[in-house]
PDB file of N, CA and C in Angstrom:
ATOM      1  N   UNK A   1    -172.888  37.827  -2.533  1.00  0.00           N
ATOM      2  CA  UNK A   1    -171.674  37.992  -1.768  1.00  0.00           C
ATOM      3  C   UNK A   1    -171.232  36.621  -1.224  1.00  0.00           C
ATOM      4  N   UNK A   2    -169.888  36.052  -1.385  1.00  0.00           N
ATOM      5  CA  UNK A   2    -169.230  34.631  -0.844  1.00  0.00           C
ATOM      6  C   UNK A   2    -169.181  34.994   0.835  1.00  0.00           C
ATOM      7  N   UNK A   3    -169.628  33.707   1.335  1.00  0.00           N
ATOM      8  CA  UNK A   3    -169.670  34.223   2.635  1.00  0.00           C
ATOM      9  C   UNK A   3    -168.424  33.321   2.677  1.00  0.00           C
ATOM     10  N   UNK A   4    -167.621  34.311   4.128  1.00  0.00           N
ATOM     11  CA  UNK A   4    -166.077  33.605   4.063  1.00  0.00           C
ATOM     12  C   UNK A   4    -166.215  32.881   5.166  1.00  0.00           C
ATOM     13  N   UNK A   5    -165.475  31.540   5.631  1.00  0.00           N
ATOM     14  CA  UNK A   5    -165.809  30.878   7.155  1.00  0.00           C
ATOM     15  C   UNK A   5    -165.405  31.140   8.045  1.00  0.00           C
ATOM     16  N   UNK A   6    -165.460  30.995   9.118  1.00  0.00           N
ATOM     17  CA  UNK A   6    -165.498  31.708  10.520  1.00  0.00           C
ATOM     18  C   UNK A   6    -163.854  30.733  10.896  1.00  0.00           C
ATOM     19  N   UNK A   7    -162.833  30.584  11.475  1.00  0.00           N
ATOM     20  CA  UNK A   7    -161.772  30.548  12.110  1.00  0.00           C
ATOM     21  C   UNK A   7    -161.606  30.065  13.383  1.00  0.00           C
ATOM     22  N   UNK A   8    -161.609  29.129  14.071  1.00  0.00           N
ATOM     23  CA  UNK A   8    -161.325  28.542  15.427  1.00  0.00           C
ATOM     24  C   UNK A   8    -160.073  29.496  15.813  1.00  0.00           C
ATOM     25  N   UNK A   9    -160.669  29.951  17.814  1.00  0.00           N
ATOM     26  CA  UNK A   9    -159.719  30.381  17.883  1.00  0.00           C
ATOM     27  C   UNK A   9    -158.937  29.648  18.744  1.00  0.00           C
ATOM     28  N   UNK A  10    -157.502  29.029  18.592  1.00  0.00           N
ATOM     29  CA  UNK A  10    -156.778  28.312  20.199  1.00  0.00           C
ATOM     30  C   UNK A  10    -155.684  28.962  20.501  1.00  0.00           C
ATOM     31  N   UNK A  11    -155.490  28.830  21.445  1.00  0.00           N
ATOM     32  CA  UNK A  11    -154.582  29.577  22.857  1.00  0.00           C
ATOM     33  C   UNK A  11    -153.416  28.221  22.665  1.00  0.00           C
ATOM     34  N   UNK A  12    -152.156  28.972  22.467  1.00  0.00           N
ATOM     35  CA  UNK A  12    -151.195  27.277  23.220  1.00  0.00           C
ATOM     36  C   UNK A  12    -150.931  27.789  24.965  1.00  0.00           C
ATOM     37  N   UNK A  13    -150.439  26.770  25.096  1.00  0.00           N
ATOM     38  CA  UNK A  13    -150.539  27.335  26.867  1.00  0.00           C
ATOM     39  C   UNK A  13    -149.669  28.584  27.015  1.00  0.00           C
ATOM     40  N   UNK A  14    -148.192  28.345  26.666  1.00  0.00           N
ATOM     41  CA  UNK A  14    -147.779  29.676  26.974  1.00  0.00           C
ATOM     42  C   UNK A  14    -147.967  30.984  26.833  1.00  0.00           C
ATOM     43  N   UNK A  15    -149.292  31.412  25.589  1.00  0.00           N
ATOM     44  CA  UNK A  15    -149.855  32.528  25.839  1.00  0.00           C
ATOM     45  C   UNK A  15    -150.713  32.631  26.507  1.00  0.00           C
ATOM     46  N   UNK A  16    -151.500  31.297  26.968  1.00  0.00           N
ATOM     47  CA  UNK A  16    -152.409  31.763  28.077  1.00  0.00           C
ATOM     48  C   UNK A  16    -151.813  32.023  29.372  1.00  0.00           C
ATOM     49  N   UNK A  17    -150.873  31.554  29.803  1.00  0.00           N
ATOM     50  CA  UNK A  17    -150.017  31.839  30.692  1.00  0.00           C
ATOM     51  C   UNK A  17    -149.611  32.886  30.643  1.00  0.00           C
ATOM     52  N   UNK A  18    -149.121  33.801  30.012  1.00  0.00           N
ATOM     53  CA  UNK A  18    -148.636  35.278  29.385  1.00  0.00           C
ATOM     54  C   UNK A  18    -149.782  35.859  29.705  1.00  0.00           C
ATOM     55  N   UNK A  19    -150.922  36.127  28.749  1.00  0.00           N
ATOM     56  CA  UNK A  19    -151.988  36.577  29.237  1.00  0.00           C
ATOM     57  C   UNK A  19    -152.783  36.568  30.458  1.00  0.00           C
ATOM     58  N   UNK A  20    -152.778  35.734  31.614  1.00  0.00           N
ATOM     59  CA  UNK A  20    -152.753  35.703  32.899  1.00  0.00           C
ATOM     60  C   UNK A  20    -151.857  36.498  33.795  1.00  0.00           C
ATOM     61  N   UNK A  21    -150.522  36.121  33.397  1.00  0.00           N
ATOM     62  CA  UNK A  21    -149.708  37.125  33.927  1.00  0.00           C
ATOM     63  C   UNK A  21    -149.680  38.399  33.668  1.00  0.00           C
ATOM     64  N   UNK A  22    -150.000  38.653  31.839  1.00  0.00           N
ATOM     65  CA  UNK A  22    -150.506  40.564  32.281  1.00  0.00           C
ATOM     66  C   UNK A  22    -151.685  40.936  32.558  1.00  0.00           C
ATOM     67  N   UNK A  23    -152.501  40.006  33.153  1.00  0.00           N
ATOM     68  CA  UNK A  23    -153.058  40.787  33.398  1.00  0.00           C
ATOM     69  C   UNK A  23    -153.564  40.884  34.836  1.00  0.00           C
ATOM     70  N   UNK A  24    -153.089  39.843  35.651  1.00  0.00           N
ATOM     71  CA  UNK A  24    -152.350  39.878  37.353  1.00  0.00           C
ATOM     72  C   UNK A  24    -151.372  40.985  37.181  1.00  0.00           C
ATOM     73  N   UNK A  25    -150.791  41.417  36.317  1.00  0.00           N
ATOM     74  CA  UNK A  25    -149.814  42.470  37.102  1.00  0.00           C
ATOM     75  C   UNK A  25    -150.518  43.924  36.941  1.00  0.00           C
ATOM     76  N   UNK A  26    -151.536  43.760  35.810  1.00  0.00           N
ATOM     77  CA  UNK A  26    -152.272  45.281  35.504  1.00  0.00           C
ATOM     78  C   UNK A  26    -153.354  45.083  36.650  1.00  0.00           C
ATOM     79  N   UNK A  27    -153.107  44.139  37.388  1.00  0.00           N
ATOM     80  CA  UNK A  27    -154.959  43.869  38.376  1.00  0.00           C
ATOM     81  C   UNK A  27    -153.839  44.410  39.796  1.00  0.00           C
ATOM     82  N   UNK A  28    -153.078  44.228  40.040  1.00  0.00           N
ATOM     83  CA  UNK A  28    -152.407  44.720  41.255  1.00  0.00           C
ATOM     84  C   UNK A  28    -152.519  46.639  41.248  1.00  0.00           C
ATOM     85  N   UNK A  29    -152.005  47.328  40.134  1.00  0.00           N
ATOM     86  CA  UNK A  29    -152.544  48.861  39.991  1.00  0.00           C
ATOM     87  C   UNK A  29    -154.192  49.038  40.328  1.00  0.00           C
ATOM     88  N   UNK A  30    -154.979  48.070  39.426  1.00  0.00           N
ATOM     89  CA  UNK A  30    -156.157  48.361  38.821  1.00  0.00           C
ATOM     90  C   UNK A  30    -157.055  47.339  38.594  1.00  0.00           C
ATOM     91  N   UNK A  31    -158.002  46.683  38.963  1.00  0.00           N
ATOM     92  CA  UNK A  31    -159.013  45.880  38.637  1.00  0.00           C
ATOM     93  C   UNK A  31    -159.462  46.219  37.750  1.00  0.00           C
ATOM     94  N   UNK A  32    -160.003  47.529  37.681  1.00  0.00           N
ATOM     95  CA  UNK A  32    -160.945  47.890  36.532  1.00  0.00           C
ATOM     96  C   UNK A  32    -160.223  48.623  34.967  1.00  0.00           C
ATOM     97  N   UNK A  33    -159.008  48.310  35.208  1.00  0.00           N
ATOM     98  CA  UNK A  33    -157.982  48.568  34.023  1.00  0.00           C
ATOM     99  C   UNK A  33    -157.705  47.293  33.727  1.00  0.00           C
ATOM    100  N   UNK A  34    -157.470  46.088  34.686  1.00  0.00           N
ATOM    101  CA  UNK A  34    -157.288  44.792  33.749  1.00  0.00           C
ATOM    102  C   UNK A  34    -158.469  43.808  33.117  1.00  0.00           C
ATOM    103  N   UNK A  35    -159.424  44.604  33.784  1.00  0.00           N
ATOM    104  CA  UNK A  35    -160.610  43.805  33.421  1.00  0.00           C
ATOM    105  C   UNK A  35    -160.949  44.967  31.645  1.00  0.00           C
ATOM    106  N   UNK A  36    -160.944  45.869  31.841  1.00  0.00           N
ATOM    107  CA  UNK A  36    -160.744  46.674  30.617  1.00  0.00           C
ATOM    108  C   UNK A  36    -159.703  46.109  29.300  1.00  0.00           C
ATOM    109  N   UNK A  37    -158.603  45.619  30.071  1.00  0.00           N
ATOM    110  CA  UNK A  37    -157.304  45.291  29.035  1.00  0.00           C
ATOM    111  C   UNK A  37    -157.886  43.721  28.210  1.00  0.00           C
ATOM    112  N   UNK A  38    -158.336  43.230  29.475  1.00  0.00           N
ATOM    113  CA  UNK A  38    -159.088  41.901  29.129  1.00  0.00           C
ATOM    114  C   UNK A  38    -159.947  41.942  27.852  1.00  0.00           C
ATOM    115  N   UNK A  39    -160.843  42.662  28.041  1.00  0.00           N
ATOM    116  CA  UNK A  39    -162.032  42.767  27.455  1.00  0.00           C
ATOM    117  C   UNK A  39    -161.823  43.037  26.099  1.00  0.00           C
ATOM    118  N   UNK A  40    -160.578  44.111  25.906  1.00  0.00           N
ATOM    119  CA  UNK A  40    -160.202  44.802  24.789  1.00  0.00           C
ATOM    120  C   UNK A  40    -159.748  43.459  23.862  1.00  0.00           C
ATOM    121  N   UNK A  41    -158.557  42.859  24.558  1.00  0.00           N
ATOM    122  CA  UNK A  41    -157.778  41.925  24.093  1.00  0.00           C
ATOM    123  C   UNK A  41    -158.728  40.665  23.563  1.00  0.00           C
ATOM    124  N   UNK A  42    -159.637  39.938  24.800  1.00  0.00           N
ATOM    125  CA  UNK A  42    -160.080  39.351  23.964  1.00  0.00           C
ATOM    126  C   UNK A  42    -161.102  39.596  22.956  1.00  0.00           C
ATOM    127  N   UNK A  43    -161.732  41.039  23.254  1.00  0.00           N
ATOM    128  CA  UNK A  43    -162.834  41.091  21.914  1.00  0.00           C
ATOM    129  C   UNK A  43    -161.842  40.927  20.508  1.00  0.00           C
ATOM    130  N   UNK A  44    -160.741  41.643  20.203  1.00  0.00           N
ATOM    131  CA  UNK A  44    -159.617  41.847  19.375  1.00  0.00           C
ATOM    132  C   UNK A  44    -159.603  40.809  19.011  1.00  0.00           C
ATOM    133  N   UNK A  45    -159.305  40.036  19.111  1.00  0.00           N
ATOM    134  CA  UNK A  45    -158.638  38.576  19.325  1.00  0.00           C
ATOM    135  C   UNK A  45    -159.751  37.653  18.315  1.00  0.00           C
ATOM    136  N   UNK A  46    -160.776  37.912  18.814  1.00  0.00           N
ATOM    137  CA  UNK A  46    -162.329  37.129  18.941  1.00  0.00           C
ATOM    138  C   UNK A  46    -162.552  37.837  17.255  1.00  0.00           C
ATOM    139  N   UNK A  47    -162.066  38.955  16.894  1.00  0.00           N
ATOM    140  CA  UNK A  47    -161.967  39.503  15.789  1.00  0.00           C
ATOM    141  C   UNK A  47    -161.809  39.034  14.297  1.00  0.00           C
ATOM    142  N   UNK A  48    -160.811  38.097  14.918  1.00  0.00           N
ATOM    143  CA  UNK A  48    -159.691  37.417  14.075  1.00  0.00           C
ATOM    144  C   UNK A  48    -160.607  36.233  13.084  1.00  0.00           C
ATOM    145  N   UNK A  49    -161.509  35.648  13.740  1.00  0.00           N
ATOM    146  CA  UNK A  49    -162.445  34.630  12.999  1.00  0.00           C
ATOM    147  C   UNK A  49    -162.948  34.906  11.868  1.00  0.00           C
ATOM    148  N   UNK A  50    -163.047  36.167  11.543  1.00  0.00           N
ATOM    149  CA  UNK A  50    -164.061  36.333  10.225  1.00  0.00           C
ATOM    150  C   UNK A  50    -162.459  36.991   9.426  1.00  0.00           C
ATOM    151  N   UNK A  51    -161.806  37.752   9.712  1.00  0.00           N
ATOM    152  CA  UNK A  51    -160.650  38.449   8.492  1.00  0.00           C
ATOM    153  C   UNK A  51    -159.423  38.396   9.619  1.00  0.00           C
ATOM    154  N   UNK A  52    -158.653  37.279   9.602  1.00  0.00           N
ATOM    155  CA  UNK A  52    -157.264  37.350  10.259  1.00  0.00           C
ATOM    156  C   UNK A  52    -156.032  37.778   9.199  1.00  0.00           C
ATOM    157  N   UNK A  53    -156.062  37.959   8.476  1.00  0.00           N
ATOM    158  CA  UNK A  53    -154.988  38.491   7.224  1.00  0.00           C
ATOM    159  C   UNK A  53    -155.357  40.129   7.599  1.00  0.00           C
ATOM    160  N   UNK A  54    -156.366  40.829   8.298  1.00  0.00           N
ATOM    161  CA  UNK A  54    -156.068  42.222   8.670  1.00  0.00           C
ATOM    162  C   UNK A  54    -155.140  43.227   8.971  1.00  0.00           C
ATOM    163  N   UNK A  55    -154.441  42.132   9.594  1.00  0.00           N
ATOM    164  CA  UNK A  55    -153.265  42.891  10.877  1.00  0.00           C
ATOM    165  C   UNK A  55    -151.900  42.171  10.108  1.00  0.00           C
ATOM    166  N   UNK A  56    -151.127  43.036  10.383  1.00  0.00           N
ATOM    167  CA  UNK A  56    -149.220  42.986   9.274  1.00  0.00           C
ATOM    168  C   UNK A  56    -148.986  41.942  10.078  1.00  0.00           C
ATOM    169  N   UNK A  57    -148.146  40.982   8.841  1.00  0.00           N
ATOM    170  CA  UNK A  57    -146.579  40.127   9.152  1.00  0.00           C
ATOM    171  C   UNK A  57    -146.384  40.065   9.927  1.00  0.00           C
ATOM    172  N   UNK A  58    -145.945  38.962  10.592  1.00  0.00           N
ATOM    173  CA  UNK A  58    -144.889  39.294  11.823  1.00  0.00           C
ATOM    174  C   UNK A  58    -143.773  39.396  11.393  1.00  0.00           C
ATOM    175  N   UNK A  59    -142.858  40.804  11.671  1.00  0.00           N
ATOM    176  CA  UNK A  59    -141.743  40.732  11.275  1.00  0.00           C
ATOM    177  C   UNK A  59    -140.453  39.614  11.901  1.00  0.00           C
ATOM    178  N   UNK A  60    -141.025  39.092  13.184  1.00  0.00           N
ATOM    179  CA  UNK A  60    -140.172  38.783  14.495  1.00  0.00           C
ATOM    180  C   UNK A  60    -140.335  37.476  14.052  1.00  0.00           C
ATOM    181  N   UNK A  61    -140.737  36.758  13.025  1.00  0.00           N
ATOM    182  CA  UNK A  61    -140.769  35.665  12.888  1.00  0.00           C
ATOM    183  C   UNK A  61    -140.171  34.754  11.760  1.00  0.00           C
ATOM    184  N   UNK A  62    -138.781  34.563  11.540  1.00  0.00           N
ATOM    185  CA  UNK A  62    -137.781  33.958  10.807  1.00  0.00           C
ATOM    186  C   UNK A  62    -138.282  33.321   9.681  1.00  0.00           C
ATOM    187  N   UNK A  63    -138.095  33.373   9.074  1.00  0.00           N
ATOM    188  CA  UNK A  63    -138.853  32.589   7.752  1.00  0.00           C
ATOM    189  C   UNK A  63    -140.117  32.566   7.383  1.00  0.00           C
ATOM    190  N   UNK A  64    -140.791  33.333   8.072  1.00  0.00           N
ATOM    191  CA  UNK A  64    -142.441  33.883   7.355  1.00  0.00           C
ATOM    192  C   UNK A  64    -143.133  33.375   6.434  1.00  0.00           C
ATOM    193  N   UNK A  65    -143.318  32.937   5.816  1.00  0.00           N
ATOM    194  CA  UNK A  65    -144.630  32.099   4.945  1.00  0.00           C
ATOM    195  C   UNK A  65    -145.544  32.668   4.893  1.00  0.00           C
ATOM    196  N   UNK A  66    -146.204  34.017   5.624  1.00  0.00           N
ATOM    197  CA  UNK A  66    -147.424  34.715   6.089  1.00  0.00           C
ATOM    198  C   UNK A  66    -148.082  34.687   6.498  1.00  0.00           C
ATOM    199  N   UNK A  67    -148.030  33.203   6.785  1.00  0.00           N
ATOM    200  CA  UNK A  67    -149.017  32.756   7.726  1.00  0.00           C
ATOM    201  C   UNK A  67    -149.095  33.340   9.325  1.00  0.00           C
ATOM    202  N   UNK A  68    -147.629  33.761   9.546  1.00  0.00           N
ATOM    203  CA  UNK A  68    -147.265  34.605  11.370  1.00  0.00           C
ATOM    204  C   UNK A  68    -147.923  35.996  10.872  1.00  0.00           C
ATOM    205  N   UNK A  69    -148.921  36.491  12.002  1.00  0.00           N
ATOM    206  CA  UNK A  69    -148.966  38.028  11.967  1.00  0.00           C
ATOM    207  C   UNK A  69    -149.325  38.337  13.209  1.00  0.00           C
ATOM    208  N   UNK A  70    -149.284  39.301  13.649  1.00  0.00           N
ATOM    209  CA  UNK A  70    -149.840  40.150  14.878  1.00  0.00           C
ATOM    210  C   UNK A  70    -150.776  41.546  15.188  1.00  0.00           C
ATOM    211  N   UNK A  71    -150.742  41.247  16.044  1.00  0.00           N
ATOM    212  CA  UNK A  71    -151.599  42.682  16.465  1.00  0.00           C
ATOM    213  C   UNK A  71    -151.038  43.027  17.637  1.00  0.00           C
ATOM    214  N   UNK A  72    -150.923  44.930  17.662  1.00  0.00           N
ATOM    215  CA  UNK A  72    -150.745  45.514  18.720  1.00  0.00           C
ATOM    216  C   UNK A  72    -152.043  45.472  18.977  1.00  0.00           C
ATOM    217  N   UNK A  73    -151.912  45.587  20.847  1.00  0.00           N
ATOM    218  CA  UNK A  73    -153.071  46.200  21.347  1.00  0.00           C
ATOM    219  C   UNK A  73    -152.646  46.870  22.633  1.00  0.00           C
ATOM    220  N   UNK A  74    -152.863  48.199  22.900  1.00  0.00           N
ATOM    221  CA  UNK A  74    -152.319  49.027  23.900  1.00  0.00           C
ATOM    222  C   UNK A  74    -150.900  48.448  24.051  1.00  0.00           C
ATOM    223  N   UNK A  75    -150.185  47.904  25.118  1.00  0.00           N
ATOM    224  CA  UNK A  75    -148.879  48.178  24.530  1.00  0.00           C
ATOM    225  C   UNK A  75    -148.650  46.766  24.592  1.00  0.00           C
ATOM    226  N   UNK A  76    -149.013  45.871  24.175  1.00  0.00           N
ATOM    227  CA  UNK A  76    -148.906  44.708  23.916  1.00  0.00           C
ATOM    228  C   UNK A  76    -148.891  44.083  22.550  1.00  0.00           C
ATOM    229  N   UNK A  77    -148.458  43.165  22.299  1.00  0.00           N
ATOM    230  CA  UNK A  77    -148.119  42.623  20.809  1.00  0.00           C
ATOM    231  C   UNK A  77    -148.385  41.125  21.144  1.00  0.00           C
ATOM    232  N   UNK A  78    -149.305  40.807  19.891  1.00  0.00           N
ATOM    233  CA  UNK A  78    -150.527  39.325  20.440  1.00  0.00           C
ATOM    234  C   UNK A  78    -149.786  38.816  19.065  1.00  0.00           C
ATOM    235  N   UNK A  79    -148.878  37.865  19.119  1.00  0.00           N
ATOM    236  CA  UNK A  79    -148.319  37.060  17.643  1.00  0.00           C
ATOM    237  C   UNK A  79    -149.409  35.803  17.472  1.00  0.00           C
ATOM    238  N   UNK A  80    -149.893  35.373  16.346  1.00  0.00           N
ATOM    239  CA  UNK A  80    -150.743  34.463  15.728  1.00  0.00           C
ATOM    240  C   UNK A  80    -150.166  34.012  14.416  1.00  0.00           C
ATOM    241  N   UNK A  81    -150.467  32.764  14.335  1.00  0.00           N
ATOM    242  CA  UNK A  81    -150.805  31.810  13.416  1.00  0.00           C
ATOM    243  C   UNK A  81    -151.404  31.738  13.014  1.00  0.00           C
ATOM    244  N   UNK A  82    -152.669  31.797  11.448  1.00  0.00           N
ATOM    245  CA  UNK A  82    -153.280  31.517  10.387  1.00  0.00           C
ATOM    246  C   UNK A  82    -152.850  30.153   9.914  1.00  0.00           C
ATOM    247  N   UNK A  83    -153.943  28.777   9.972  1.00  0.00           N
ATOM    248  CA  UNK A  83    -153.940  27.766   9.447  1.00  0.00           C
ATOM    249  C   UNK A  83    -155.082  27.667   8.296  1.00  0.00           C
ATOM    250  N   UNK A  84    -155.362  26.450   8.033  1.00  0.00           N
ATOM    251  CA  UNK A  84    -156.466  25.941   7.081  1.00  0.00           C
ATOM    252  C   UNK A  84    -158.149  26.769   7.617  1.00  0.00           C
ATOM    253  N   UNK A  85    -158.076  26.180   9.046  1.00  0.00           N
ATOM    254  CA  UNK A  85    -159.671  26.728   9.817  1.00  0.00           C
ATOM    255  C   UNK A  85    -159.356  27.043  11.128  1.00  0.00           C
ATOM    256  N   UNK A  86    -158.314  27.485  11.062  1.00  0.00           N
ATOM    257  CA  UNK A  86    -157.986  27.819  12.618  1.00  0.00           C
ATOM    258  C   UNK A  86    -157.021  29.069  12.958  1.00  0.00           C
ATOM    259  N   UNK A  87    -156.863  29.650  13.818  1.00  0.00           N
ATOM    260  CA  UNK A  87    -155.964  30.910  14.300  1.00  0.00           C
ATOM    261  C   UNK A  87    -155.658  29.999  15.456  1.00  0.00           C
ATOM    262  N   UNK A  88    -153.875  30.183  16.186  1.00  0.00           N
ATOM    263  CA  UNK A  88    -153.494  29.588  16.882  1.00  0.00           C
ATOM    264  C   UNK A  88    -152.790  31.301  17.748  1.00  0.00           C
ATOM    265  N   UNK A  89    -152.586  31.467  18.509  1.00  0.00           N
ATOM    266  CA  UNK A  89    -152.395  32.211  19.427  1.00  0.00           C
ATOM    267  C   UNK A  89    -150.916  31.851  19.782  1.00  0.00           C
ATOM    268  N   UNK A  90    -149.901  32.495  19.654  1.00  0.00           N
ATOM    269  CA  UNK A  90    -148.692  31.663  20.267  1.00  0.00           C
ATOM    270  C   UNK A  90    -147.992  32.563  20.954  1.00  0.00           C
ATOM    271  N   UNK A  91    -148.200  33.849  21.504  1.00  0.00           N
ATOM    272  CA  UNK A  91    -147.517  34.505  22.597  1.00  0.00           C
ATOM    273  C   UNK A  91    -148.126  36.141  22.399  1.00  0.00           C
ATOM    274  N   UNK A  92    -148.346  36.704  23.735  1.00  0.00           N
ATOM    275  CA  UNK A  92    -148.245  37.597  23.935  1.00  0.00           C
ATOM    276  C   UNK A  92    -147.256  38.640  24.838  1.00  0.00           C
ATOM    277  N   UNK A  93    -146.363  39.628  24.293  1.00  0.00           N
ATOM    278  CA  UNK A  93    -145.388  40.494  25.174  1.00  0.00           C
ATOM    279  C   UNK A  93    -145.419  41.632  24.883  1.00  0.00           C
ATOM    280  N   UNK A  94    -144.497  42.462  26.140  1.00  0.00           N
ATOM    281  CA  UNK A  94    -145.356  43.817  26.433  1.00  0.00           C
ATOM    282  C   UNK A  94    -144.404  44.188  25.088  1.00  0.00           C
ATOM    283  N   UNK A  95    -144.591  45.478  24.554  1.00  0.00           N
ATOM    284  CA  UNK A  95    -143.834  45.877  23.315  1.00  0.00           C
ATOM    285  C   UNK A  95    -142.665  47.088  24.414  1.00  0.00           C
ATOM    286  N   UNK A  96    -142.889  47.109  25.306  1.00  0.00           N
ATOM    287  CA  UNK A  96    -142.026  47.488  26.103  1.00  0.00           C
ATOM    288  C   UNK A  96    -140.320  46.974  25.978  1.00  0.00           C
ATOM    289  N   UNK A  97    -140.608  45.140  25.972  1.00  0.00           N
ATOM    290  CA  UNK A  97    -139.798  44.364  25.737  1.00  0.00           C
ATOM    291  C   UNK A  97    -138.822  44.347  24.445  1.00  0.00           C
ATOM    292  N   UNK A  98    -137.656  43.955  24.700  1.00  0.00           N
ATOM    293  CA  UNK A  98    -136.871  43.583  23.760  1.00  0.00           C
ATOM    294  C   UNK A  98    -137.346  42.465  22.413  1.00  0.00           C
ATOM    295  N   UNK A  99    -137.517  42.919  21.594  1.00  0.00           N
ATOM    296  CA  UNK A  99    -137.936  42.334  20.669  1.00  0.00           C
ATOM    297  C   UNK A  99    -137.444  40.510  20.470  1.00  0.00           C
ATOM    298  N   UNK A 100    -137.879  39.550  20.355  1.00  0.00           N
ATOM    299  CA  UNK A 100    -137.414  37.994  20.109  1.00  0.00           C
ATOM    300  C   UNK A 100    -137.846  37.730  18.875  1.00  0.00           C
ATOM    301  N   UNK A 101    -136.961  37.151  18.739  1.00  0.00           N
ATOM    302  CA  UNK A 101    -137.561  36.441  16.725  1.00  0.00           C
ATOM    303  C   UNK A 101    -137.440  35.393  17.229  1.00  0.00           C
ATOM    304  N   UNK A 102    -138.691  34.389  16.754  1.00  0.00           N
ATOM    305  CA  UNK A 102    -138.541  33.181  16.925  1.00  0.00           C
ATOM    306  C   UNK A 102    -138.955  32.227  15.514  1.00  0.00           C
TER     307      UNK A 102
END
């Protein structure tokens, strides 16, 4: 069996910023729901290193190459980048939200 290589994962700031903010606003209801949302998100996330081509296209992303895809997770939508050896993280929003193509 080819073993496939593992994927760096990086955050640009504005999703870590995003991700802070939801999850200060799910910690004001609930500590133990954002520490849950946390956990979910980043195990998910942490996922991505061994098979990031798992999760669909991003449709929201103008000119696609395939390299953009995402993942829902509870009601959030985590958009990523696929490079050479790396996954780049470039925003997370609630799917609540009005959809942005960028």
């Amino acid at each position: 069996m080819v073993e496939r290589p593992e994927y760096e994962i990086l955050w640009n700031a504005p999703s870590k910023r995003q991700l802070r903010n939801i999850y200060n606003y799910i910690q004001e209801q609930s500590t133990q729901n954002a520490n849950s949302f946390l956990d979910k998100i980043l195990d998910t996330i942490d996922g991505l290193r061994i098979n990031p081509e798992r999760y669909g296209l991003d449709k929201y992303k103008r000119n696609n190459d395939g390299s953009y895809r995402y993942i829902e997770i509870y009601r959030y939508r985590v958009a990523y980048r696929i490079y050479k050896n790396e996954i780049r993280i470039l925003r997370i929003r609630s799917t609540d939200q009005e959809p942005l193509e960028y």
